[in-house]
C-alpha atoms as a PDB file:
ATOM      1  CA  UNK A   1      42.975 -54.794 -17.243  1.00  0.00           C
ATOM      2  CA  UNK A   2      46.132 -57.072 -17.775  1.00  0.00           C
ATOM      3  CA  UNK A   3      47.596 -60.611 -18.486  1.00  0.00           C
ATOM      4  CA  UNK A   4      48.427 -62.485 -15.908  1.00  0.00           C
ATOM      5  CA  UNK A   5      51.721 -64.255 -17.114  1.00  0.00           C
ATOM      6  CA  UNK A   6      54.894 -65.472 -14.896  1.00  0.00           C
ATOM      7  CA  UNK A   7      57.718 -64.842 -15.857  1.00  0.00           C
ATOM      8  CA  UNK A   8      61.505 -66.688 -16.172  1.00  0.00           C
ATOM      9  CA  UNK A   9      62.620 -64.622 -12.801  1.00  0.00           C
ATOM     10  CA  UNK A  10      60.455 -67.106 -11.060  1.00  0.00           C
ATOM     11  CA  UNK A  11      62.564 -69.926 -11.969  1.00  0.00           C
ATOM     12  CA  UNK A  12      59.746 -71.173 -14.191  1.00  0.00           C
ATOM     13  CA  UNK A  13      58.820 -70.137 -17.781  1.00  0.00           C
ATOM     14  CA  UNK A  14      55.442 -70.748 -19.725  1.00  0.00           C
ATOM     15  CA  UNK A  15      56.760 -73.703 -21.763  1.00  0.00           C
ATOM     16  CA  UNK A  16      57.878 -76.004 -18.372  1.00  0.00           C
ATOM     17  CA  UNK A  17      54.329 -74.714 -17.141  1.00  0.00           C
ATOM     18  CA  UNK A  18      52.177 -76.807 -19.399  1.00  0.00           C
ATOM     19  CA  UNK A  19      49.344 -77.444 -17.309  1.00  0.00           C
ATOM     20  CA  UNK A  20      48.990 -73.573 -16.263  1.00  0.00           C
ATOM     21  CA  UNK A  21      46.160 -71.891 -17.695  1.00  0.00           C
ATOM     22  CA  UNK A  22      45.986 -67.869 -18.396  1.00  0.00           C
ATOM     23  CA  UNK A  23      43.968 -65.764 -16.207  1.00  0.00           C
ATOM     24  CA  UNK A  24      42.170 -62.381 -16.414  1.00  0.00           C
ATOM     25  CA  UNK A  25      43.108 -59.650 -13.416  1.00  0.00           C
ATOM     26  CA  UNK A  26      40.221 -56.690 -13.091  1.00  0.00           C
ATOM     27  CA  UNK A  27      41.822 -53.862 -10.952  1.00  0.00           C
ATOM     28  CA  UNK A  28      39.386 -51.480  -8.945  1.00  0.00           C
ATOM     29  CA  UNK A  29      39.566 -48.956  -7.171  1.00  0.00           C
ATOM     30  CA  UNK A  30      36.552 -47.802  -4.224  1.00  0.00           C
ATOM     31  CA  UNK A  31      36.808 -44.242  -2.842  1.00  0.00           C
ATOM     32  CA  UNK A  32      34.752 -42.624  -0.304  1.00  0.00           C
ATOM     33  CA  UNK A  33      31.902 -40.626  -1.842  1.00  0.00           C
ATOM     34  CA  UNK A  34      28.442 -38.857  -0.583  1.00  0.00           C
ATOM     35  CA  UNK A  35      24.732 -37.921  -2.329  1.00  0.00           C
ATOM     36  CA  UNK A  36      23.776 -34.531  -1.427  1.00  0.00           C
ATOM     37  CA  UNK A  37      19.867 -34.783  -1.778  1.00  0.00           C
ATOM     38  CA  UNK A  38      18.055 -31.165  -1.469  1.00  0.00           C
ATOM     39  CA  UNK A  39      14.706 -31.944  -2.911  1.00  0.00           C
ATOM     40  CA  UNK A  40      12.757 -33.812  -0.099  1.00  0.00           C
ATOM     41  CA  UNK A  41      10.023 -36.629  -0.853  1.00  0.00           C
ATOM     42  CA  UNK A  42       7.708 -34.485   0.989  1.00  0.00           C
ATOM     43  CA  UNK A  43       7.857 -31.190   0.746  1.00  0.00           C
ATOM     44  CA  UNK A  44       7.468 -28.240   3.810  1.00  0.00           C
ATOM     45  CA  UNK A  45       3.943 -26.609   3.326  1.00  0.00           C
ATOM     46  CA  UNK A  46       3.525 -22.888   4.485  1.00  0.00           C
ATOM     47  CA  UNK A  47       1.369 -19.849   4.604  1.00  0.00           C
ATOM     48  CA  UNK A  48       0.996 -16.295   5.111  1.00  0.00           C
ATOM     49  CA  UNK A  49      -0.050 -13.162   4.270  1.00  0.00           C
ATOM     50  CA  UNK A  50       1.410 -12.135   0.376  1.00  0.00           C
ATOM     51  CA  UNK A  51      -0.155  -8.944  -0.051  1.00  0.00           C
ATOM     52  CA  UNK A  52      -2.287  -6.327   1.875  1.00  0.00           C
ATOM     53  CA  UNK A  53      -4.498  -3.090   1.173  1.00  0.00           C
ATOM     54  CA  UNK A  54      -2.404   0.181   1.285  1.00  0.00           C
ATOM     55  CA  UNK A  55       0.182   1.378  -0.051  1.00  0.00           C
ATOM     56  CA  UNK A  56       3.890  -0.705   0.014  1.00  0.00           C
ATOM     57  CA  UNK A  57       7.481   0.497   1.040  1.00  0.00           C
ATOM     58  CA  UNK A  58       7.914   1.317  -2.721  1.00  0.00           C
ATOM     59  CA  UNK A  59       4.970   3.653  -2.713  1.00  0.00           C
ATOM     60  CA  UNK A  60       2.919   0.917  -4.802  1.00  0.00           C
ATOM     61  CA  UNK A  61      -0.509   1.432  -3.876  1.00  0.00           C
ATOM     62  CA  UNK A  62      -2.655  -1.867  -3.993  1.00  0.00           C
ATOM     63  CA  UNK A  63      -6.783  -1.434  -4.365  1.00  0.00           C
ATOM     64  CA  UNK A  64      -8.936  -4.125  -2.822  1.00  0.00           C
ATOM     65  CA  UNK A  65     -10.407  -4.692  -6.373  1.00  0.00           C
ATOM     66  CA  UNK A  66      -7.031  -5.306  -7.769  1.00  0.00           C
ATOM     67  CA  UNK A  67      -6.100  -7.857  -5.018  1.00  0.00           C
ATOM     68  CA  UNK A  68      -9.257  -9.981  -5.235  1.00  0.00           C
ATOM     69  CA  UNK A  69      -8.480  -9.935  -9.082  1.00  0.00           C
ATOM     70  CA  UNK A  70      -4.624 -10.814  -8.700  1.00  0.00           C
ATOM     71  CA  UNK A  71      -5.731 -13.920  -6.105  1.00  0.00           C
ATOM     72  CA  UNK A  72      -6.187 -16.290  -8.816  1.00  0.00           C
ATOM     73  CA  UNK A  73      -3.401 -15.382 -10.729  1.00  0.00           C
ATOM     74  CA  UNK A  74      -1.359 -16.406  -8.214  1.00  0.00           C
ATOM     75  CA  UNK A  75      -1.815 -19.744  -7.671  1.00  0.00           C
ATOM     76  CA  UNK A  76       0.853 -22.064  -9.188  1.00  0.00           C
ATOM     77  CA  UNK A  77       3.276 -19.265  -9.382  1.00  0.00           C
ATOM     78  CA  UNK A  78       6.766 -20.405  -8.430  1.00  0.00           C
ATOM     79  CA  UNK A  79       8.845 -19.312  -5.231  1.00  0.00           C
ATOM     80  CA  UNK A  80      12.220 -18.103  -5.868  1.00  0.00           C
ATOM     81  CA  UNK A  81      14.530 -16.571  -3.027  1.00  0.00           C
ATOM     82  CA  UNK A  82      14.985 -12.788  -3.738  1.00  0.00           C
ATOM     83  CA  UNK A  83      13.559 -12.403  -7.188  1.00  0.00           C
ATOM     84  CA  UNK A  84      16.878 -13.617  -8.571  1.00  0.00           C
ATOM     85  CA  UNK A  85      16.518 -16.642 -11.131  1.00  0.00           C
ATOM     86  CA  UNK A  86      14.667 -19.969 -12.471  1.00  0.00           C
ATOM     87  CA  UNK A  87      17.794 -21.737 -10.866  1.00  0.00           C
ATOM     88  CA  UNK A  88      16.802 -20.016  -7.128  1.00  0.00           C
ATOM     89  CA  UNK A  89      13.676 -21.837  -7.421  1.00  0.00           C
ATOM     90  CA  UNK A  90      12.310 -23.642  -4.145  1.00  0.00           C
ATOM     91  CA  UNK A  91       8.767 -24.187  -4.916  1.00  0.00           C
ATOM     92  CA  UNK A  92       5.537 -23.471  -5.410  1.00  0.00           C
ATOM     93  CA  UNK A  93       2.139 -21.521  -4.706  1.00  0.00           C
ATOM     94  CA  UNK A  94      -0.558 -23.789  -3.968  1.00  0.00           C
ATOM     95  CA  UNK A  95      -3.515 -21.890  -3.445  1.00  0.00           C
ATOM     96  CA  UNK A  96      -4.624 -18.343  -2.106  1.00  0.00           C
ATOM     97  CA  UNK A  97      -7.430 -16.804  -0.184  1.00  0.00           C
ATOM     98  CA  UNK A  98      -8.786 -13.578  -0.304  1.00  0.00           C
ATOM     99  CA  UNK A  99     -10.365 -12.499   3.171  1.00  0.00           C
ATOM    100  CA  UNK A 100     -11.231  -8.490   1.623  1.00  0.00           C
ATOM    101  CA  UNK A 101      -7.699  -6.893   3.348  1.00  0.00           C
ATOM    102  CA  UNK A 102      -4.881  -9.536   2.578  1.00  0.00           C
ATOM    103  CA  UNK A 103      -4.106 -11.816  -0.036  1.00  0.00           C
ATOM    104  CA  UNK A 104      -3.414 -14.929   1.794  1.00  0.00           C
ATOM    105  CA  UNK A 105      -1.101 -17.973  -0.070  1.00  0.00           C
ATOM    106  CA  UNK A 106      -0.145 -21.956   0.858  1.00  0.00           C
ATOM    107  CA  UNK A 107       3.226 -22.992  -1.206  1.00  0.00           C
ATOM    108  CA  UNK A 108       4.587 -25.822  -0.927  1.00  0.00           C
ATOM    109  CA  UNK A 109       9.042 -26.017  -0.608  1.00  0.00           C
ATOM    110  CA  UNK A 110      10.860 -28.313  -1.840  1.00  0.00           C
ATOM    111  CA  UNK A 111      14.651 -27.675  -1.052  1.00  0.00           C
ATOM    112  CA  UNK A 112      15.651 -29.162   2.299  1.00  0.00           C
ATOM    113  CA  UNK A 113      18.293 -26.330   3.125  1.00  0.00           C
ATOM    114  CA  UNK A 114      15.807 -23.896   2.682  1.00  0.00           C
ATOM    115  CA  UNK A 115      12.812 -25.815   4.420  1.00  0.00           C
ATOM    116  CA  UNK A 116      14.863 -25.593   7.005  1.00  0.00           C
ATOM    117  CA  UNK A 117      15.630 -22.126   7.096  1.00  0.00           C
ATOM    118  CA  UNK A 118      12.192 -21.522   7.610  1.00  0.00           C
ATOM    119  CA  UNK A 119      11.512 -24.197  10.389  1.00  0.00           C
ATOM    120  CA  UNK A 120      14.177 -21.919  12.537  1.00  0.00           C
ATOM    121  CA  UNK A 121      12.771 -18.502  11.382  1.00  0.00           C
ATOM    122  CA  UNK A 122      15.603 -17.530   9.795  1.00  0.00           C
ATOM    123  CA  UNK A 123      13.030 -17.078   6.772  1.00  0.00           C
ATOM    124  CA  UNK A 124      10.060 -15.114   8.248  1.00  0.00           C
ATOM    125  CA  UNK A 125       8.831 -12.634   4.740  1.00  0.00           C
ATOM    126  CA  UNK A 126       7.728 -12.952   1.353  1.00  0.00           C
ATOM    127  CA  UNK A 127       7.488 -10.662  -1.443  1.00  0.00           C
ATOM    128  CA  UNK A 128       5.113 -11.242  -4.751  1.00  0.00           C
ATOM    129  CA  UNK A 129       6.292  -9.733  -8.362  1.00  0.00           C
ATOM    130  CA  UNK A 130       4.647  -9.057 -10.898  1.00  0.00           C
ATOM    131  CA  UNK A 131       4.143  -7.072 -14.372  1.00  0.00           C
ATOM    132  CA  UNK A 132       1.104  -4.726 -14.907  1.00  0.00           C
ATOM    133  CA  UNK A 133      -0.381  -3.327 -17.975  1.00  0.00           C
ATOM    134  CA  UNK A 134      -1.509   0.179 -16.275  1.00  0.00           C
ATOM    135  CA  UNK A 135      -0.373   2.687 -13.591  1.00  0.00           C
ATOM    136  CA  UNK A 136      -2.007   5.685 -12.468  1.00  0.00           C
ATOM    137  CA  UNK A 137       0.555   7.917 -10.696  1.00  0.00           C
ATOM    138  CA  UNK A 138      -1.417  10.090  -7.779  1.00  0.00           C
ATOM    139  CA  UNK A 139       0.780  10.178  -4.627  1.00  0.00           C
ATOM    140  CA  UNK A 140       1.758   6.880  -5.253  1.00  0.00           C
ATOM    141  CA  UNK A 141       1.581   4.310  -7.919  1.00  0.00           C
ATOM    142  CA  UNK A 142      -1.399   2.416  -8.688  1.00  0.00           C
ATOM    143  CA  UNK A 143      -1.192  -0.662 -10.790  1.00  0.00           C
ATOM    144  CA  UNK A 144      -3.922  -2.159 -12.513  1.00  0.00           C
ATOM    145  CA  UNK A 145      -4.256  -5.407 -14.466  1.00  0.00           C
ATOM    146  CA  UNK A 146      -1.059  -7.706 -12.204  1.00  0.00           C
ATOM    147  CA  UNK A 147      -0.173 -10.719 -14.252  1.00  0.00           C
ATOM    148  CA  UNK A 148       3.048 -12.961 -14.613  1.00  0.00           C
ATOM    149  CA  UNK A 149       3.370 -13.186 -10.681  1.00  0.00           C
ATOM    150  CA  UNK A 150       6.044 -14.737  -8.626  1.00  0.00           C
ATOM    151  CA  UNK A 151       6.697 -15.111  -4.554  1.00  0.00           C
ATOM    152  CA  UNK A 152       9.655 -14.786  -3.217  1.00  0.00           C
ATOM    153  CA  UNK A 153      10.888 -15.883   0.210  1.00  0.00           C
ATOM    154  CA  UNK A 154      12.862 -12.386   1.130  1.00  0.00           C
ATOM    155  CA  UNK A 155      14.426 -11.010   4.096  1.00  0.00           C
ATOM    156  CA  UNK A 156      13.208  -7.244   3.973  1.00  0.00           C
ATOM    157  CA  UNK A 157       9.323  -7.127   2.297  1.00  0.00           C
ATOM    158  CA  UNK A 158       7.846  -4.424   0.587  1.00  0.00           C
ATOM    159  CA  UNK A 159       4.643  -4.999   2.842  1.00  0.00           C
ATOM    160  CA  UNK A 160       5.687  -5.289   6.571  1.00  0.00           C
ATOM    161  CA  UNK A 161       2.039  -7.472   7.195  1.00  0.00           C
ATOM    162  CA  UNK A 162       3.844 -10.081   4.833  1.00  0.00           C
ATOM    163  CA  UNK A 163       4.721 -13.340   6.768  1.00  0.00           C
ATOM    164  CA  UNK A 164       5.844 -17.241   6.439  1.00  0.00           C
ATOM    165  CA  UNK A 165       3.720 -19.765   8.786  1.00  0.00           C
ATOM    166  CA  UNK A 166       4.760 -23.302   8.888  1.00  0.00           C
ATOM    167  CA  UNK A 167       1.524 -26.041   8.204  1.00  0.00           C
ATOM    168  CA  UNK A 168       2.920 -29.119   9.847  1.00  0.00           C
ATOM    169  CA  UNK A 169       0.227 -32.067   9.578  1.00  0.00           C
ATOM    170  CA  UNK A 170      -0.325 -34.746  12.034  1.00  0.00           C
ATOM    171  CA  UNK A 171       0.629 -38.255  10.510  1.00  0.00           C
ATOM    172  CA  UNK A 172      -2.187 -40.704   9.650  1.00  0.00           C
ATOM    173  CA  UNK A 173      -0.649 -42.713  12.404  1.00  0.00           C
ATOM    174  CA  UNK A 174      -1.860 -40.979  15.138  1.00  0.00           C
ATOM    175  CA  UNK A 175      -5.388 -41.440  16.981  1.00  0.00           C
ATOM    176  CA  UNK A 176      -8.213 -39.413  16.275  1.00  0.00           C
ATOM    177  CA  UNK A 177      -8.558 -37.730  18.803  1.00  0.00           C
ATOM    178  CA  UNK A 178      -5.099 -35.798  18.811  1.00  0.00           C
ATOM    179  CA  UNK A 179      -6.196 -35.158  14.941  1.00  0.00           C
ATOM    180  CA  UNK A 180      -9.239 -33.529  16.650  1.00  0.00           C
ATOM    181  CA  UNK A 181      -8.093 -31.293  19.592  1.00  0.00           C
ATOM    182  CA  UNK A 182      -5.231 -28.814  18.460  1.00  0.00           C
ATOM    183  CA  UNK A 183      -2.377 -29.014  20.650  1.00  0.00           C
ATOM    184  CA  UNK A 184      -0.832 -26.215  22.350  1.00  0.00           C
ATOM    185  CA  UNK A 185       1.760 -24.969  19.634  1.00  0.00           C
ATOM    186  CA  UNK A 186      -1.405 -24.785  16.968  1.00  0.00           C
ATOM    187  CA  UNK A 187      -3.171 -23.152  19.501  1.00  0.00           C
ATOM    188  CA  UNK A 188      -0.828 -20.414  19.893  1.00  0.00           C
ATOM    189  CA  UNK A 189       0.098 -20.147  16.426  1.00  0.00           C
ATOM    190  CA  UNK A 190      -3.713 -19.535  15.406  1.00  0.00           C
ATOM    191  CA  UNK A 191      -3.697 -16.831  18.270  1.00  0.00           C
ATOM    192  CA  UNK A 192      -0.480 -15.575  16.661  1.00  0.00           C
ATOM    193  CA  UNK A 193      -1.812 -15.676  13.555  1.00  0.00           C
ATOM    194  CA  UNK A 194      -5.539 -13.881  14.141  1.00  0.00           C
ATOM    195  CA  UNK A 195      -3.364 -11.029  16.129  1.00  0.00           C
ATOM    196  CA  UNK A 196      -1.312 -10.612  13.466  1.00  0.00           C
ATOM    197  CA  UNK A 197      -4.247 -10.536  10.663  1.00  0.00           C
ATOM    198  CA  UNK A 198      -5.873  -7.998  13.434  1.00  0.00           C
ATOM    199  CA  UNK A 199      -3.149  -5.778  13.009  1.00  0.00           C
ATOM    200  CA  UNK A 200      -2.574  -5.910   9.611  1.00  0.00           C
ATOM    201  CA  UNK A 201      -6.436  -5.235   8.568  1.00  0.00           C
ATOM    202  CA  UNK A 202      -6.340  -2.182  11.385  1.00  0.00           C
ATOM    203  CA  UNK A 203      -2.809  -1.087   9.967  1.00  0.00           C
ATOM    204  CA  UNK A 204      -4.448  -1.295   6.137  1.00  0.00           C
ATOM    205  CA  UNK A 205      -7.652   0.389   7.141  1.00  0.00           C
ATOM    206  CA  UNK A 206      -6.003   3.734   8.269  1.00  0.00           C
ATOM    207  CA  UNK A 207      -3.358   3.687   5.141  1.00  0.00           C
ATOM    208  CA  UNK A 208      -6.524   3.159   3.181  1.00  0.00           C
ATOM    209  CA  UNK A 209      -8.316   6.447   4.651  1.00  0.00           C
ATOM    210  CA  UNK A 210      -5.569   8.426   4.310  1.00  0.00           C
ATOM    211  CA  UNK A 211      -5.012   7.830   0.607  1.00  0.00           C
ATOM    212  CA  UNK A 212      -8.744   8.560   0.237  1.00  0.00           C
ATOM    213  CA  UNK A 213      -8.372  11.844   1.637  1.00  0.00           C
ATOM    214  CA  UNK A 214      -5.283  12.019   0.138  1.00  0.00           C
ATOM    215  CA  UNK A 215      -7.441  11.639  -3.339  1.00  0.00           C
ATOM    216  CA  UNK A 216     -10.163  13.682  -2.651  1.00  0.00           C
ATOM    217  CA  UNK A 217      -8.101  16.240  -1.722  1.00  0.00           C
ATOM    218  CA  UNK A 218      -5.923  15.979  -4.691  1.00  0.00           C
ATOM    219  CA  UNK A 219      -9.329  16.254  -6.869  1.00  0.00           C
ATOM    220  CA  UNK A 220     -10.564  18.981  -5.017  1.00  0.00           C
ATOM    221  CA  UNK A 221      -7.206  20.919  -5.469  1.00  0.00           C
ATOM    222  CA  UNK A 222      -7.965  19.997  -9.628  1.00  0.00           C
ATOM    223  CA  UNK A 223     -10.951  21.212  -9.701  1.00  0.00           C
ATOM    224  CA  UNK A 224     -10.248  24.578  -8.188  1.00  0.00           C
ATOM    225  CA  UNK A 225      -7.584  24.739 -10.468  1.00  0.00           C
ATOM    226  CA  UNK A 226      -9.832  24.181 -14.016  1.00  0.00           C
ATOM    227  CA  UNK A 227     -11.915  26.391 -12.621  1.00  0.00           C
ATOM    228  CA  UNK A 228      -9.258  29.356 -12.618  1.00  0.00           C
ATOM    229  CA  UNK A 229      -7.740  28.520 -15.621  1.00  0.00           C
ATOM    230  CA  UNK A 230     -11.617  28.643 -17.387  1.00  0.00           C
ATOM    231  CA  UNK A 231     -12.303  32.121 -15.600  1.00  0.00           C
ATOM    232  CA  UNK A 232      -8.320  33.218 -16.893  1.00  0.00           C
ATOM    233  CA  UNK A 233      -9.563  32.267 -20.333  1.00  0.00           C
ATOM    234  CA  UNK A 234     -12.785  34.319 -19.951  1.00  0.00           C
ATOM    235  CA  UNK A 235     -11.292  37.665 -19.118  1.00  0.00           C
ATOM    236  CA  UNK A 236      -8.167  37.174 -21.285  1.00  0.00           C
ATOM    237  CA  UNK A 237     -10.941  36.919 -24.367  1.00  0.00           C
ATOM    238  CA  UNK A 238     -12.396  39.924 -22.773  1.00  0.00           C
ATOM    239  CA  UNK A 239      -9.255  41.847 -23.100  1.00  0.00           C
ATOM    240  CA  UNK A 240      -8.716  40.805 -26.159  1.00  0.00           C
ATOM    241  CA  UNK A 241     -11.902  42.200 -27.511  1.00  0.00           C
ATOM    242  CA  UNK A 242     -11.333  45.803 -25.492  1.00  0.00           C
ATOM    243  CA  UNK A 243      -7.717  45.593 -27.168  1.00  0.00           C
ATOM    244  CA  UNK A 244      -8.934  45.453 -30.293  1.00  0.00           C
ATOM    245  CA  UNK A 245     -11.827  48.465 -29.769  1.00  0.00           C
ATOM    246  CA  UNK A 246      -8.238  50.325 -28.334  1.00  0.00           C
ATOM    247  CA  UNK A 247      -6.560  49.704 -31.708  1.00  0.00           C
ATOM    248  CA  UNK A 248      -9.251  51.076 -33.969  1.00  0.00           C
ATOM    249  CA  UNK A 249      -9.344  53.962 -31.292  1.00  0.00           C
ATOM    250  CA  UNK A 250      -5.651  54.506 -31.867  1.00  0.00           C
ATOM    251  CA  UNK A 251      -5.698  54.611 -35.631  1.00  0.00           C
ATOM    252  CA  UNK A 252      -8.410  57.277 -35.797  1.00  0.00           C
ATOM    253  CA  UNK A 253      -6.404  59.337 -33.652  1.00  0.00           C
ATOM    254  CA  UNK A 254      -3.724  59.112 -35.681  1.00  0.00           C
ATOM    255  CA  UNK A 255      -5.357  59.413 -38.762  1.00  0.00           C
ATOM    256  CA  UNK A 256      -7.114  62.861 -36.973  1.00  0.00           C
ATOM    257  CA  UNK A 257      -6.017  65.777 -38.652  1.00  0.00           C
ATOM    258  CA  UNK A 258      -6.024  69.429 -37.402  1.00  0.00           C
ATOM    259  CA  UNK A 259      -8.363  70.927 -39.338  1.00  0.00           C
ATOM    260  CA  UNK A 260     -10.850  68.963 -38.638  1.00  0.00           C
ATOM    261  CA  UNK A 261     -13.412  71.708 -39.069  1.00  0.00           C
ATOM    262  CA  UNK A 262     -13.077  72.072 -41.953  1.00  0.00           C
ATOM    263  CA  UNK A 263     -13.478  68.371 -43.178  1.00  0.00           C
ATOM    264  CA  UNK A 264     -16.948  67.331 -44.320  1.00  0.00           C
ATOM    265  CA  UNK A 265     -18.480  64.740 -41.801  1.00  0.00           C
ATOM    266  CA  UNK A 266     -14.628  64.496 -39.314  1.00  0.00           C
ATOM    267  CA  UNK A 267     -13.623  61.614 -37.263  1.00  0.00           C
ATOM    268  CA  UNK A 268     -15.068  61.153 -33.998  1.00  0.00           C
ATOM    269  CA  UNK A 269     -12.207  61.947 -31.746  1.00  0.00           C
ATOM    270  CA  UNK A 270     -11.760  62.347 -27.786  1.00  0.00           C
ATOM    271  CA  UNK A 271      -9.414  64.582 -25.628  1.00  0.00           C
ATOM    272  CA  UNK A 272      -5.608  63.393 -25.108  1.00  0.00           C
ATOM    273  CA  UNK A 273      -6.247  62.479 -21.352  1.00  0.00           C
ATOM    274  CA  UNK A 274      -9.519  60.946 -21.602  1.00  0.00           C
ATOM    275  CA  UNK A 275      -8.045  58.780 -24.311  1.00  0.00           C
ATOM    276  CA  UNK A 276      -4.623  57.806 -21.821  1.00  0.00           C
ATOM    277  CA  UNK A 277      -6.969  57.227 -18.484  1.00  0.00           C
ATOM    278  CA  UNK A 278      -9.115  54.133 -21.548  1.00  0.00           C
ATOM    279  CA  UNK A 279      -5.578  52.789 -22.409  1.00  0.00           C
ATOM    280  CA  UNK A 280      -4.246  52.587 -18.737  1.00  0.00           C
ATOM    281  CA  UNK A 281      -7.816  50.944 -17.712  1.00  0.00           C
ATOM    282  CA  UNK A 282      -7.092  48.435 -20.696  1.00  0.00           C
ATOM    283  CA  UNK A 283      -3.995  46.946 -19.333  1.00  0.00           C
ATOM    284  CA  UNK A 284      -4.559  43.539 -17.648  1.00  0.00           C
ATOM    285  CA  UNK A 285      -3.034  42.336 -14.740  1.00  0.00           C
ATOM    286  CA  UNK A 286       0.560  41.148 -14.927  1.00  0.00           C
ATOM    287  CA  UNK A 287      -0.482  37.291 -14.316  1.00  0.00           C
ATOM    288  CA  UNK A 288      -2.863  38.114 -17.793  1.00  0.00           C
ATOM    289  CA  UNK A 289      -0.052  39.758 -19.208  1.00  0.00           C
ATOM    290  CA  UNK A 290       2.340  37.348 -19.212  1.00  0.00           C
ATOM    291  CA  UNK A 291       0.093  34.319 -19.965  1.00  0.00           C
ATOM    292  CA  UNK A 292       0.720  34.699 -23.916  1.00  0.00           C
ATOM    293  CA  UNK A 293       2.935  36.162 -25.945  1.00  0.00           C
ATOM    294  CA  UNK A 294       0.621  37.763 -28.107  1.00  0.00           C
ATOM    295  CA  UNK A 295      -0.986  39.132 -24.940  1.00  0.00           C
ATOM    296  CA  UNK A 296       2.318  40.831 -23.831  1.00  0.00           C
ATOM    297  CA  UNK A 297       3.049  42.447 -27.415  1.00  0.00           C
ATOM    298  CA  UNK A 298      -0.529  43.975 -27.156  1.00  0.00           C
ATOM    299  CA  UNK A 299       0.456  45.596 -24.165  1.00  0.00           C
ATOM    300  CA  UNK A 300       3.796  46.847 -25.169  1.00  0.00           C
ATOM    301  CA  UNK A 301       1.817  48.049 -27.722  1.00  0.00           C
ATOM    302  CA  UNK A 302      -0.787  49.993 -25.215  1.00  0.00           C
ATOM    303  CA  UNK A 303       1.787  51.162 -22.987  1.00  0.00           C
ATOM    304  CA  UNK A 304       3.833  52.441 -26.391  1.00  0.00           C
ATOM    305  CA  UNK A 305       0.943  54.692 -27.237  1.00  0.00           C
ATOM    306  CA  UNK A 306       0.105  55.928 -23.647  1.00  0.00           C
ATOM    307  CA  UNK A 307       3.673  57.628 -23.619  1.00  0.00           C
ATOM    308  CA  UNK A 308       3.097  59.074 -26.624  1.00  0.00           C
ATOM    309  CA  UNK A 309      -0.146  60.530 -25.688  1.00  0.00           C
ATOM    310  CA  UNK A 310       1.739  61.903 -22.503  1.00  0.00           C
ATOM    311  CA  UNK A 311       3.978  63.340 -24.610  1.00  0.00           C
ATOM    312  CA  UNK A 312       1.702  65.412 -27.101  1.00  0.00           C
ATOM    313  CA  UNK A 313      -0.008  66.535 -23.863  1.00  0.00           C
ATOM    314  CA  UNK A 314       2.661  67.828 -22.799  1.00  0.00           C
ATOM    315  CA  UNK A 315       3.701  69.573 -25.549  1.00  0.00           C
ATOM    316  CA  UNK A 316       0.257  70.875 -26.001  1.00  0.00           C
END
């Protein structure tokens, strides 16, 4: 902003200009600009499958009962793009269906760029996240009790059956009786759609039986496998007690002395090779032996006072 004032290069000065009056300039300036909008008045509605029975790229393995929990829990989740950040969110989860295989959602998008995306397929998978409070870890991961989830619009899922299906409405404006009879591109998207659900449940339904086998087999396998370590326990106890019978055995004999006819009321005693063939049946077998380390010191013991036995025979 400046004063307007002539000046005396003009060949006329303020005080010969009496009846001039002062005047206010305002300088502007207008330069070319643009508005970027990306959040639409009315945003893109989709849906899809989010989740499905079986087990997931990441060897996640999702229970029917877990899924029909999690349904609820994901409605008004937000949608990022890749799991990234609060500031890559592009909308919404509006509601969910549970059909007893997948986990169907609706979510609404609000960012045109990315509306977009999706209207060419360039955008055809989602992904859901979410923290758990359990796992059970049997050829594959189990979690129990999903909470906290998100969806994400991603290009490689972690479920293949995951998909993005575009809901376009018809606009109050039209008749009736187009809002009645689906046209053509409905049509074939419903077709689409059913196939695709076909394939999924089919696909879920033979993941599903093999982790059931895979389960009962694994229990099976557990089973057998208490069920030797109770009978190992058994016979090790045994040996223990025969071990001990073998000790007092081997401190009578060497307590024995060689006149023992002559002692009132002797020890009971038993010949030098009778006595080695009881030690060498006492020895367990080498799985027994080395299951303790008490139970391999008794044995170094036993085989200790079998070669001495061999030896006094021998000398004998």
């Amino acid at each position: 902003m400046e004063k307007s004032e002539t000046s005396d290069k003009g060949g006329v000065n303020q005080a010969q200009c009496k009846s001039c009056k002062r005047a206010l300039e305002h300088f502007s300036a207008v330069l070319p600009f643009s508005v970027v909008e990306k959040i639409v008045d009315k945003p893109l509605r989709i849906r899809g499958v989010a989740m499905a029975v079986g087990m997931s790229r990441n060897f996640n393995v999702y229970t029917p009962e877990e899924l029909q929990t999690f349904a609820s829990k994901l409605v008004n989740s937000p949608v990022y793009i890749e799991h990234v950040s609060v500031d890559n969110a592009v909308g919404k989860v509006t509601k969910t269906d549970w059909d007893g295989h997948a986990l169907w959602y609706e979510a609404e998008i609000y960012e045109s760029e990315i509306a977009d995306k999706i209207r060419k397929g360039l955008v055809q998978h989602v992904s859901v996240g979410a923290d758990y409070e359990a796992i059970d870890v049997v050829d594959g991961k189990v979690p129990h009790g999903l909470h906290n989830a998100e969806l994400s619009l991603v290009a490689v899922p972690g479920i293949p059956e995951t998909n993005v299906q575009v809901l376009e409405k018809l606009s109050p404006a039209e008749p009736s009786t187009n809002q009645s009879a689906p046209s053509k591109i409905e049509a074939a998207e419903t077709k689409g759609l059913e196939k695709l659900v076909t394939e999924a449940v089919q696909k879920g339904n033979v993941e599903l039986k093999e982790t059931r086998e895979k389960l009962v087999e694994t229990e099976g396998k557990l089973g057998a496998a208490e069920k030797a370590l109770t009978e190992a326990k058994d016979k090790l106890a045994d040996k223990e007690s025969k071990l001990t019978e073998v000790q007092s055995t081997i401190e009578q004999l060497k307590n024995a002395q060689p006149s023992d006819g002559l002692v009132k009321n002797p020890p009971k005693s038993m010949p030098v090779a009778e006595a080695i063939t009881v030690l060498e049946g006492l020895l367990p077998s080498p799985a027994v032996e080395r299951s303790t380390l008490g139970m391999q010191r008794e044995c170094q013991a036993i085989r200790s006072a079998i070669l001495k036995l061999k030896e006094r025979l021998q000398s004998a």
